[in-house]
Protein backbone atom coordinates (compact mmCIF):
# COMPACT_ATOMS: atom_id res chain seq x y z
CA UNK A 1 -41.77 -41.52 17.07
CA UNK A 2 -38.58 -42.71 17.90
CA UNK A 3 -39.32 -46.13 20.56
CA UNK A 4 -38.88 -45.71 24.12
CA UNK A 5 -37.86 -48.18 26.98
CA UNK A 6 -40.41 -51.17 28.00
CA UNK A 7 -40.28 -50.00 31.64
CA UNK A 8 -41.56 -46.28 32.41
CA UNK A 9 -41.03 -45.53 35.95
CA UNK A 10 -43.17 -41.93 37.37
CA UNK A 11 -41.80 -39.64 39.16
CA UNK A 12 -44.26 -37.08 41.00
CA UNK A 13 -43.51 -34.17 43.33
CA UNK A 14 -46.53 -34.78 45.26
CA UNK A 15 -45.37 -38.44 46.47
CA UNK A 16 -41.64 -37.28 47.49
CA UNK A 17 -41.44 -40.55 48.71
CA UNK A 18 -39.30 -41.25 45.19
CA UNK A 19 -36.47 -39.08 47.79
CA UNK A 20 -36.84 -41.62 50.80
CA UNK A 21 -33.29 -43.53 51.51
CA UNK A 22 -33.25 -47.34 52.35
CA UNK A 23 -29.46 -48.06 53.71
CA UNK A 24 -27.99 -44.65 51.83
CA UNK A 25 -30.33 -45.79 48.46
CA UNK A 26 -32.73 -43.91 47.38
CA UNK A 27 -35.85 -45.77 46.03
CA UNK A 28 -35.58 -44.15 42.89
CA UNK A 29 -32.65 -45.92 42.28
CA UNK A 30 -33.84 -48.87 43.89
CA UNK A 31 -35.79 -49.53 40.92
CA UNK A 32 -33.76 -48.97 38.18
CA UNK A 33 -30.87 -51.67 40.17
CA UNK A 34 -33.54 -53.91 40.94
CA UNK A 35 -34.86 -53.76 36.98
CA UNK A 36 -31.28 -54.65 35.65
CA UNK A 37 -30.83 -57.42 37.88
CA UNK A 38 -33.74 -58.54 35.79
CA UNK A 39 -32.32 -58.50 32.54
CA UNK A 40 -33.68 -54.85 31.72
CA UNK A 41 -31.34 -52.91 29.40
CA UNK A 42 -32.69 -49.65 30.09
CA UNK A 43 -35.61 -47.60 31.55
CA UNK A 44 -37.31 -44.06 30.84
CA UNK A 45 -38.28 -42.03 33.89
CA UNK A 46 -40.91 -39.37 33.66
CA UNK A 47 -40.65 -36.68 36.58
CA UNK A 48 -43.44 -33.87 36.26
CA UNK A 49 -43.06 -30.32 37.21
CA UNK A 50 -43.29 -30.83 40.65
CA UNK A 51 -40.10 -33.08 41.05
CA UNK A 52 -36.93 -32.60 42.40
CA UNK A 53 -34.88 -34.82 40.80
CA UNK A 54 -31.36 -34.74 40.41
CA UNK A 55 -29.80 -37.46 37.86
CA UNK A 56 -26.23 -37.56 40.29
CA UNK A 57 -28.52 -38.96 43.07
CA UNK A 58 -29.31 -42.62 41.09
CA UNK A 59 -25.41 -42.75 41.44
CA UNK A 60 -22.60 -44.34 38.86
CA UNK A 61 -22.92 -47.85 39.68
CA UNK A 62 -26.54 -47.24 38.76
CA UNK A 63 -26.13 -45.66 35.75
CA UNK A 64 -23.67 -47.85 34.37
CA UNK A 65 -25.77 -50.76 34.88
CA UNK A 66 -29.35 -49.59 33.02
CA UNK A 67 -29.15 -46.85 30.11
CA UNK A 68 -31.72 -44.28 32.16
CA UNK A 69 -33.49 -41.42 30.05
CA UNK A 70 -35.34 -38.76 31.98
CA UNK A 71 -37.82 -37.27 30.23
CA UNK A 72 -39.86 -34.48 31.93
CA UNK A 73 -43.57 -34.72 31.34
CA UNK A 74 -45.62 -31.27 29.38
CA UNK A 75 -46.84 -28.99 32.05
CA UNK A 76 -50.05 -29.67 30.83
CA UNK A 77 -49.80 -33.51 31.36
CA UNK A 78 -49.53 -36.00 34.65
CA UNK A 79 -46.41 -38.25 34.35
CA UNK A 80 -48.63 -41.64 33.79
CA UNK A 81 -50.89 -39.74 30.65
CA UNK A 82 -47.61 -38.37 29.30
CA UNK A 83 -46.57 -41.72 29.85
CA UNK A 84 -49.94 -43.83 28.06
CA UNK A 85 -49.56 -41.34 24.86
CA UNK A 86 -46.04 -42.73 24.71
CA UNK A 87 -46.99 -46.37 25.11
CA UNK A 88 -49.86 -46.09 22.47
CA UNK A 89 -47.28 -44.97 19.84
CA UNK A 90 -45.09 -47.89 20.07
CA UNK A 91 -45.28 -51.35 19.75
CA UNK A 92 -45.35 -54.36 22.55
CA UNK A 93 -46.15 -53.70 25.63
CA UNK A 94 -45.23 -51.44 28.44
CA UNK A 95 -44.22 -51.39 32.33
CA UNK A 96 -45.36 -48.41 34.54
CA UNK A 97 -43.99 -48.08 37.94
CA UNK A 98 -43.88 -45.88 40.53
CA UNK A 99 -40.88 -44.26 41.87
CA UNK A 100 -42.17 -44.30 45.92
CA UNK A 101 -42.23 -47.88 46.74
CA UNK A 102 -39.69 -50.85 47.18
CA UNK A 103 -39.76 -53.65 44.24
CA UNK A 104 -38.05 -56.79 44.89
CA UNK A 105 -36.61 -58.21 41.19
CA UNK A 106 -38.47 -61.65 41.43
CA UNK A 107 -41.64 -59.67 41.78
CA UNK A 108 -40.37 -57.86 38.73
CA UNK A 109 -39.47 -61.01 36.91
CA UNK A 110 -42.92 -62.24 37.31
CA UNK A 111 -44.58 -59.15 36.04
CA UNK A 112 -42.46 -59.50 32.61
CA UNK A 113 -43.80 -63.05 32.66
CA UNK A 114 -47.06 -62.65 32.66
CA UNK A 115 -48.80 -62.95 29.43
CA UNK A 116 -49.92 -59.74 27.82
CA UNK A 117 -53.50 -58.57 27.84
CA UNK A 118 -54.63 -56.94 24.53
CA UNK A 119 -57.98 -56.08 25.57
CA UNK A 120 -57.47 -54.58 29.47
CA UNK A 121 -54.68 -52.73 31.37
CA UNK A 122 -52.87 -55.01 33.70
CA UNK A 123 -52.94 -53.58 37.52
CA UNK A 124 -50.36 -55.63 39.32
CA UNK A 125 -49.65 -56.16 43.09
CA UNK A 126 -47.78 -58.38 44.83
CA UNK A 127 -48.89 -60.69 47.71
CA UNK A 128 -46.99 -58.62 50.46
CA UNK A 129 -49.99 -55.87 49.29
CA UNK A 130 -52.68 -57.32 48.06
CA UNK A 131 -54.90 -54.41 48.72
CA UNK A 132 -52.85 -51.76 47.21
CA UNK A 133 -54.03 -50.56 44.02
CA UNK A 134 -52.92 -46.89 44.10
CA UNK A 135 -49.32 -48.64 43.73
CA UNK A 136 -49.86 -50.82 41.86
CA UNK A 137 -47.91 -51.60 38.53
CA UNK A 138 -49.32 -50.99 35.21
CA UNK A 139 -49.04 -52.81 32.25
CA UNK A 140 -50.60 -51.60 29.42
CA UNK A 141 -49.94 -53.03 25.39
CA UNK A 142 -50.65 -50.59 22.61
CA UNK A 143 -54.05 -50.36 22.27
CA UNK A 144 -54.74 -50.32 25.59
CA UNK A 145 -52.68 -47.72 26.39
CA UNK A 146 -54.47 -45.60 23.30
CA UNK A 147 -57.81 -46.53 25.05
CA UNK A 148 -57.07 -45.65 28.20
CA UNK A 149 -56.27 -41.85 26.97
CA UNK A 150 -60.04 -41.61 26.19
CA UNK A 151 -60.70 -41.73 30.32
CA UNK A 152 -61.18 -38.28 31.86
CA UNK A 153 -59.47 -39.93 35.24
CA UNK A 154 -55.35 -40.73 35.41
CA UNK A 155 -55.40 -41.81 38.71
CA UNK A 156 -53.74 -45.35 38.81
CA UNK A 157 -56.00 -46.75 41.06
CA UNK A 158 -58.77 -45.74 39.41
CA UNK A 159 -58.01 -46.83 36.28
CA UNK A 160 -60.25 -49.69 34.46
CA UNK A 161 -58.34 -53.00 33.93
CA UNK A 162 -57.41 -56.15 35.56
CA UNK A 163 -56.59 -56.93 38.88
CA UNK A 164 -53.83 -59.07 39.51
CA UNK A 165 -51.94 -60.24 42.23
CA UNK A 166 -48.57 -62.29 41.75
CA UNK A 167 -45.88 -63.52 44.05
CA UNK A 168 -42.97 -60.97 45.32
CA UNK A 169 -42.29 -57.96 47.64
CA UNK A 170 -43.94 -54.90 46.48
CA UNK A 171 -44.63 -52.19 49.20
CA UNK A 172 -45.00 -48.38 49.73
CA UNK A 173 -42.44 -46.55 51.85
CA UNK A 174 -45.54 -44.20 53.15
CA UNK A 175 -45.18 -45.22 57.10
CA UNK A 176 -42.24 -46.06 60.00
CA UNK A 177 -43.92 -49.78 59.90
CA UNK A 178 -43.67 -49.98 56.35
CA UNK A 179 -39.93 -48.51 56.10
CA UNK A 180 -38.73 -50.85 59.11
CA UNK A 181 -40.69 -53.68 57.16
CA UNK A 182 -38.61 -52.73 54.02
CA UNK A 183 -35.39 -53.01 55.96
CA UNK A 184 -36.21 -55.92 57.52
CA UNK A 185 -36.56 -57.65 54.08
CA UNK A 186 -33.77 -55.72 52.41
CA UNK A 187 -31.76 -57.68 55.18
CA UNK A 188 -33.05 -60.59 55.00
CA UNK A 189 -32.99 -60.84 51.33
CA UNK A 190 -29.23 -60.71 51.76
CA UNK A 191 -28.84 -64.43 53.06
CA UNK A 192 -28.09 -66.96 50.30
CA UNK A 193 -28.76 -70.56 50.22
CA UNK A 194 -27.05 -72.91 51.96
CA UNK A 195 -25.28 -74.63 48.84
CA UNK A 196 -24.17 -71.71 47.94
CA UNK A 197 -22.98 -70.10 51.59
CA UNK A 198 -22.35 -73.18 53.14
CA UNK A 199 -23.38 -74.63 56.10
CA UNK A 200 -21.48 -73.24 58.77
CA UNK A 201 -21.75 -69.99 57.35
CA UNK A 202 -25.61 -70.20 56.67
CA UNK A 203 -26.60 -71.33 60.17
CA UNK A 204 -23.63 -69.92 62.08
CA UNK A 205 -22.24 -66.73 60.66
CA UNK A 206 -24.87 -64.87 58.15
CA UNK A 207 -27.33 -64.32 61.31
CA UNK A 208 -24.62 -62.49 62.93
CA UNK A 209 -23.09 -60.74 60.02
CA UNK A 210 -26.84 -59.45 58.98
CA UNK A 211 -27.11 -57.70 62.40
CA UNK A 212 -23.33 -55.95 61.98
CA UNK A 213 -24.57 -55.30 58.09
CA UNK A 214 -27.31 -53.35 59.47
CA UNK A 215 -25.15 -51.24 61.50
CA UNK A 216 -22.63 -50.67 59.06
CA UNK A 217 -24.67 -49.64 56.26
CA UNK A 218 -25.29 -46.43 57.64
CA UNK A 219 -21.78 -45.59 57.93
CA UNK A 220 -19.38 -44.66 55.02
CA UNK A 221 -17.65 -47.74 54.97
CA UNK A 222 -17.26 -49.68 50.96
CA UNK A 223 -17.38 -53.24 50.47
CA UNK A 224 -13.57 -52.87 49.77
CA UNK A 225 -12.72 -51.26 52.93
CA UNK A 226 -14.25 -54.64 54.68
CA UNK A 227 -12.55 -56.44 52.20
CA UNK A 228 -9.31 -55.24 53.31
CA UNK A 229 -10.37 -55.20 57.36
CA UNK A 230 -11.07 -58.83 56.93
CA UNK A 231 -7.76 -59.87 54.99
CA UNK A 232 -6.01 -57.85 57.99
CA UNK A 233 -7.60 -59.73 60.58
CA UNK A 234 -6.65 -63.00 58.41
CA UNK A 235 -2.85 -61.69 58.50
CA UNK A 236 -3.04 -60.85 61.74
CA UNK A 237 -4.27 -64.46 62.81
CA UNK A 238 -1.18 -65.76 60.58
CA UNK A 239 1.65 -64.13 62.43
CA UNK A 240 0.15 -65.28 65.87
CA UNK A 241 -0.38 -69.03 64.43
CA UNK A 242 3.82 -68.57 62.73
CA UNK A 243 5.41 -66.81 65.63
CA UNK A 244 3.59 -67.77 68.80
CA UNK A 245 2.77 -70.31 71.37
CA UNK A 246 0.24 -72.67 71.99
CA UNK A 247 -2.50 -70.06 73.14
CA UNK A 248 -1.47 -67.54 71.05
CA UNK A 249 -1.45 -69.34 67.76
CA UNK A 250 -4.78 -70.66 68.75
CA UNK A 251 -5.89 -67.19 69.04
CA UNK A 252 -4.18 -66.69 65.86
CA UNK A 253 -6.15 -69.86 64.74
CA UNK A 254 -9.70 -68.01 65.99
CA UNK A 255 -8.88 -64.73 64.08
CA UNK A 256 -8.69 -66.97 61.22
CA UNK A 257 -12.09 -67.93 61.70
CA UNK A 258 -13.28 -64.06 62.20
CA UNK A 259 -11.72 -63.34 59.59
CA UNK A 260 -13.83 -65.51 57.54
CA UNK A 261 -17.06 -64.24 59.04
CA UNK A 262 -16.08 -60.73 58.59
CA UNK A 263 -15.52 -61.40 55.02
CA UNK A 264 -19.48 -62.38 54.58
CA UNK A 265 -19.42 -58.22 55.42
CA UNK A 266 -18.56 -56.85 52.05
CA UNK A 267 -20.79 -59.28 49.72
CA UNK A 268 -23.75 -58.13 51.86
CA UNK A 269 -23.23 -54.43 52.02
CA UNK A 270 -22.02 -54.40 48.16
CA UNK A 271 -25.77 -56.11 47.50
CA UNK A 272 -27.28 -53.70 50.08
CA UNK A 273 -26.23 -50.65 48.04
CA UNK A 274 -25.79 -52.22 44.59
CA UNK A 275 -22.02 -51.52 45.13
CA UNK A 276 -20.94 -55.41 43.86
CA UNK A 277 -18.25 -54.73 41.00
CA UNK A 278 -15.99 -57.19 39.14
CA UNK A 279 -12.90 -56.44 40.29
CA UNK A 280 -14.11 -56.09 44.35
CA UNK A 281 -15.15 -59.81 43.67
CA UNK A 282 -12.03 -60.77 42.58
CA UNK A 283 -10.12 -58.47 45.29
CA UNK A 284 -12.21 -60.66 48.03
CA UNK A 285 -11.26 -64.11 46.23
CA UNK A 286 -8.09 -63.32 45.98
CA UNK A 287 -7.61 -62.24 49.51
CA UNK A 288 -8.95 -65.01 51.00
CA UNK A 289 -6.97 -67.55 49.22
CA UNK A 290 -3.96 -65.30 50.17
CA UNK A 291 -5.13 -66.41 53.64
CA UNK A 292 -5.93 -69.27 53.24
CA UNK A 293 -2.06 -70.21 51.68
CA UNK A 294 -0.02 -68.38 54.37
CA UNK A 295 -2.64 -69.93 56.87
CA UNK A 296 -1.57 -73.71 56.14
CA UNK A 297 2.03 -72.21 55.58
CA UNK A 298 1.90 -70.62 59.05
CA UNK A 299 0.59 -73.73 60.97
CA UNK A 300 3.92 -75.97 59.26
CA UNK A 301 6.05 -73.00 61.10
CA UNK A 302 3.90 -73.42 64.43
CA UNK A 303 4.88 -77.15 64.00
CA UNK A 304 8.47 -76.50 63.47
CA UNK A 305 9.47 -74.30 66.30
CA UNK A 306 7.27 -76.58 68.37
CA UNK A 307 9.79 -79.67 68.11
CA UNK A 308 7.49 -81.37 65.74
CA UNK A 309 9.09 -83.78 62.91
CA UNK A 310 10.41 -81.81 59.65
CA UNK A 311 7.85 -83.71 57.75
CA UNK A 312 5.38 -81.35 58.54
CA UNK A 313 7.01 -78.40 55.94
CA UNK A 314 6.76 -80.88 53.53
CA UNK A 315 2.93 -81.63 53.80
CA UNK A 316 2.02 -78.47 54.50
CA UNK A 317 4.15 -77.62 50.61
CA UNK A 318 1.97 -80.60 49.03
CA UNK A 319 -1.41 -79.04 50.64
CA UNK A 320 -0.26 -75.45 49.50
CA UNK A 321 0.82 -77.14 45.53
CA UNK A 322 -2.22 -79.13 45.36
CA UNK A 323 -4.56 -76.22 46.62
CA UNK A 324 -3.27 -73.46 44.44
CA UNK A 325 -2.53 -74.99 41.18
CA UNK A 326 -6.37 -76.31 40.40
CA UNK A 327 -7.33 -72.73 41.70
CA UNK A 328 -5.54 -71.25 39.12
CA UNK A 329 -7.06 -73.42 36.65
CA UNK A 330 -10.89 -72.75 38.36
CA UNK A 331 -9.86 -68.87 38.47
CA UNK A 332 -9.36 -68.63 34.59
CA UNK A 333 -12.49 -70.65 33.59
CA UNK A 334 -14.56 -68.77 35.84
CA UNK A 335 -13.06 -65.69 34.53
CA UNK A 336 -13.63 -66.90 30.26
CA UNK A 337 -16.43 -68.69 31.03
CA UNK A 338 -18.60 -67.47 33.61
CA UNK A 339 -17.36 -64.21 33.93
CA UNK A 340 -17.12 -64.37 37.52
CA UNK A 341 -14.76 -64.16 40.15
CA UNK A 342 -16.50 -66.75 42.04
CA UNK A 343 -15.37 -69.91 42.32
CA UNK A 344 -18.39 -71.42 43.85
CA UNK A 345 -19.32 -70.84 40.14
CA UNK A 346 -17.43 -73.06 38.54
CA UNK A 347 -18.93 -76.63 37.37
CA UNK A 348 -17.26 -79.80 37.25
CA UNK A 349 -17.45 -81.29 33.80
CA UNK A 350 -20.07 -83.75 35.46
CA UNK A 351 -22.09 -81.54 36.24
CA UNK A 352 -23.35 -79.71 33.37
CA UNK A 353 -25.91 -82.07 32.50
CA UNK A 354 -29.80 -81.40 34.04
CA UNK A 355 -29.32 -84.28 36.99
CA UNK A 356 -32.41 -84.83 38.76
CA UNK A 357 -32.85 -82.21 41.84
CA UNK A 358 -30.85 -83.45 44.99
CA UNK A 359 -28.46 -85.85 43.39
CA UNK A 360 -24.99 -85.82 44.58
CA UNK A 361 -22.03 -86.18 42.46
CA UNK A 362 -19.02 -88.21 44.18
CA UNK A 363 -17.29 -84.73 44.30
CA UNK A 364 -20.40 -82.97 45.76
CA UNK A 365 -19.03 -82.96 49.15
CA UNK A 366 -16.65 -81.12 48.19
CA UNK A 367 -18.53 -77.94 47.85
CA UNK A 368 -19.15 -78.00 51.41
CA UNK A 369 -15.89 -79.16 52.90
CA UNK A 370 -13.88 -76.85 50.45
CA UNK A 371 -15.56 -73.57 51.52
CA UNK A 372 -13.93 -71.28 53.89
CA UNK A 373 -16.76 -71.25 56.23
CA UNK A 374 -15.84 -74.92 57.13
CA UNK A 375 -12.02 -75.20 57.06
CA UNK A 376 -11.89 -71.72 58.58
CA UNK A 377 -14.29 -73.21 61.95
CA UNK A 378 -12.36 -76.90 61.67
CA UNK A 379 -8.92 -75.73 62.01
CA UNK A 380 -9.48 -73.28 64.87
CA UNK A 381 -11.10 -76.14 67.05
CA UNK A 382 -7.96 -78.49 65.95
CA UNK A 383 -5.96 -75.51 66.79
CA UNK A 384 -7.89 -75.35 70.20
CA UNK A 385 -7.82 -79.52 70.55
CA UNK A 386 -3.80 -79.05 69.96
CA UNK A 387 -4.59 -81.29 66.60
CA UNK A 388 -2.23 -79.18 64.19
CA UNK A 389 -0.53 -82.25 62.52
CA UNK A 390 -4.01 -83.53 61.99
CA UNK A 391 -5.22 -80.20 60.22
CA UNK A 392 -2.44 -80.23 58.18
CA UNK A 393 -3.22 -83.70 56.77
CA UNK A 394 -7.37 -82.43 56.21
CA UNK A 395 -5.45 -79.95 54.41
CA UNK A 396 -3.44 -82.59 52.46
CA UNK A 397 -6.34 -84.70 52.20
CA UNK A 398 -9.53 -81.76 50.76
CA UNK A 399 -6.20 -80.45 48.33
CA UNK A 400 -5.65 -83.65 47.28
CA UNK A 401 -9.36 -84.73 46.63
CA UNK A 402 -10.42 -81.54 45.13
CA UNK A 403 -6.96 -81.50 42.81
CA UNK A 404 -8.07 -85.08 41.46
CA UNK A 405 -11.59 -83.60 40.79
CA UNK A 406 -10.25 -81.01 38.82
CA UNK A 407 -7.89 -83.71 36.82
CA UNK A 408 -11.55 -85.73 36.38
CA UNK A 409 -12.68 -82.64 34.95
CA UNK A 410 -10.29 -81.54 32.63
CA UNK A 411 -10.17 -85.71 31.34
CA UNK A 412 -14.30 -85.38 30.41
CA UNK A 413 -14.03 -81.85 29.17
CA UNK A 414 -11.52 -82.60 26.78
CA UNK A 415 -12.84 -85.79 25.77
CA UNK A 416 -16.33 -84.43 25.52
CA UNK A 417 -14.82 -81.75 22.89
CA UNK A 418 -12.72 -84.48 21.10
CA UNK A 419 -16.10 -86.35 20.40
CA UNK A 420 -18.19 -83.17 18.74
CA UNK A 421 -14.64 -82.34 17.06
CA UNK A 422 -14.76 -86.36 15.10
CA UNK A 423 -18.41 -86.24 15.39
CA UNK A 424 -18.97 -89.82 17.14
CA UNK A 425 -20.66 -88.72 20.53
């Protein structure tokens, strides 16, 4: 018998809940996103006679992330027995999930760690459901699953084996408490940590961009259309900061800001409905930095017709130079080597060794000072404290820092790959 996926995931017309949307995602496809974020390659689904499933409704993004047979069960056969008499002709082991219920993937992780039984079927729930066996997942190796076709009774909950409860979200979608729980974690598992976000952004803007998220993802709106709303906002921010006034360009200053907040918008409601693609990634890098150049451009022009010195041009050209060429460097080894349109992704030569949780590289600060949650909220209040010569020289200053980092970098790297080349590192 040709060998079928690890993960089997049932699909039965008498718990429709398989149908239920969470944020314009069915939890069908829930599972099969949330089991390739894992690592899985691909995943069988077994719907019986009863179910109304239609393979356009897992969507494109799904598909093209997890290879997805469907494989109707024998009329005279429940999805799991059909799917136990496929398990017990193949080696390893093998994952059985339901369709109805919300997965998080570190619960999944953690069922693929487990170690195998060989003796007992595993019946797995997570700690956000202790008691619910019904749901539970299976996990059955080959000889269990060929013992398990000898009992008269398919019922999952029924079924002898071991009961195990592991760490994760695991939950039916059976209730109103239960889906308003599910969205409330959905959400919430949407924040990222603060090294990565940032400070300002973790404490100041991701509790209000979670609420708007929540709105928005019941609308048609695409991560690129926010993408695109933000960078106008940004551009719109620039012309008051070039062309206007004190009060106006520190309005212009503010949108700046928004702009950066709204821009949280897209990565959440990309992750909310599995839309995240490389090239939206690299269209919301991109934009930003656009922003970010005719931002510091725009403040040397608020300087100018202001009756400030001509000096200001000038540092405002360094800041620009020194900001975009080691970006252009950090976008092409994020692309080759990371794949990634990230930069947050990149590492410093220094840090690629295992340095003991915590420590802080002379450079670390950067990380924090260099991300657009914190420049964006610094130079609107200097905008707003009438400090523009003194954001222009931050400017000068993080450019200048972070451009010598990336010279440190590119000094170890090569050296490092000198040494293996001669062989005396």
């Amino acid at each position: 018998m040709k060998p079928i996926a690890k993960f089997i995931i049932l699909v039965e017309g008498n718990r429709p809940g398989y149908q239920t949307r969470l944020f314009q995602v069915s939890l069908l496809a829930r599972v099969l996103n949330e089991l390739a974020l894992t690592g899985a390659e691909e995943a069988l689904v077994i719907p019986d006679s009863e179910a109304d499933l239609d393979p356009s409704s897992l969507g494109k993004e799904t598909l093209s992330r997890i290879k997805v047979e469907i494989r109707s069960a024998p009329a005279s056969e429940s999805p799991l027995s059909y799917a136990l008499s496929l398990a017990a002709n193949q080696p390893g082991e093998t994952v059985v999930l339901p369709s109805d219920r919300l997965f998080s993937n570190d619960f999944l992780r953690r069922v693929q760690a487990l170690p195998v039984d060989e003796k007992q079927a595993q019946k797995i729930a997570a700690s956000s459901s202790p008691d619910d066996r019904e749901g539970a997942v299976l996990r059955v190796s080959q000889s269990v699953a060929g013992s398990l076709l000898k009992n008269a009774s398919f019922d999952r909950g029924g079924l002898p084996g071991r009961d195990l409860v592991i760490d994760g979200f695991s939950s039916p979608i059976a209730t109103k408490e239960q889906l308003r729980e599910a969205r409330r974690f959905l959400l919430y598992s949407l924040r990222k940590s603060i090294d990565s976000d940032g400070v300002v952004a973790y404490y100041l803007m991701r509790p209000l961009t979670l609420r708007i998220t929540r709105l928005l993802a019941h609308t048609p709106l695409q991560p690129n259309h926010l993408t695109l709303i933000s960078f106008l906002i940004g551009l719109a921010g620039v012309a008051l900061v070039a062309f206007g006034s004190r009060w106006p360009a520190t309005l212009g200053a503010s949108f700046f800001f928004i702009a950066a907040t709204t821009d949280c918008l897209d990565g959440e409601i990309a992750r909310l409905r599995y839309k995240m693609s490389y090239s939206g990634a690299w269209l919301d890098t991109i934009t930003d930095d656009i922003q970010t150049v005719l931002f510091i451009g725009a403040s040397a022009m608020y300087l100018s017709h202001s009756g400030q010195p001509e000096i200001w041009p000038i540092v405002a050209g360094a800041a620009i130079l020194l900001f975009a060429l080691p970006q252009v460097y950090v976008y092409h080894q994020i692309h080759t080597r990371y794949h990634s349109a990230d930069p947050v992704d990149f590492k410093y030569a220094w840090e690629n060794g295992a340095a003991p949780s915590g420590q802080r590289t002379p450079f670390s600060f950067l990380k924090y000072v260099g991300k657009r949650d914190f420049y964006t909220l610094l130079f609107s209040l200097l905008f707003l404290a009438n400090l523009v010569p003194a954001l222009l020289l931050a400017c000068l200053t993080v450019a200048a820092s972070r451009a010598v980092g990336v010279a440190v970098h590119l000094y170890l790297a090569r050296r490092r790959q000198a040494c293996k080349m001669v062989s005396e590192c």
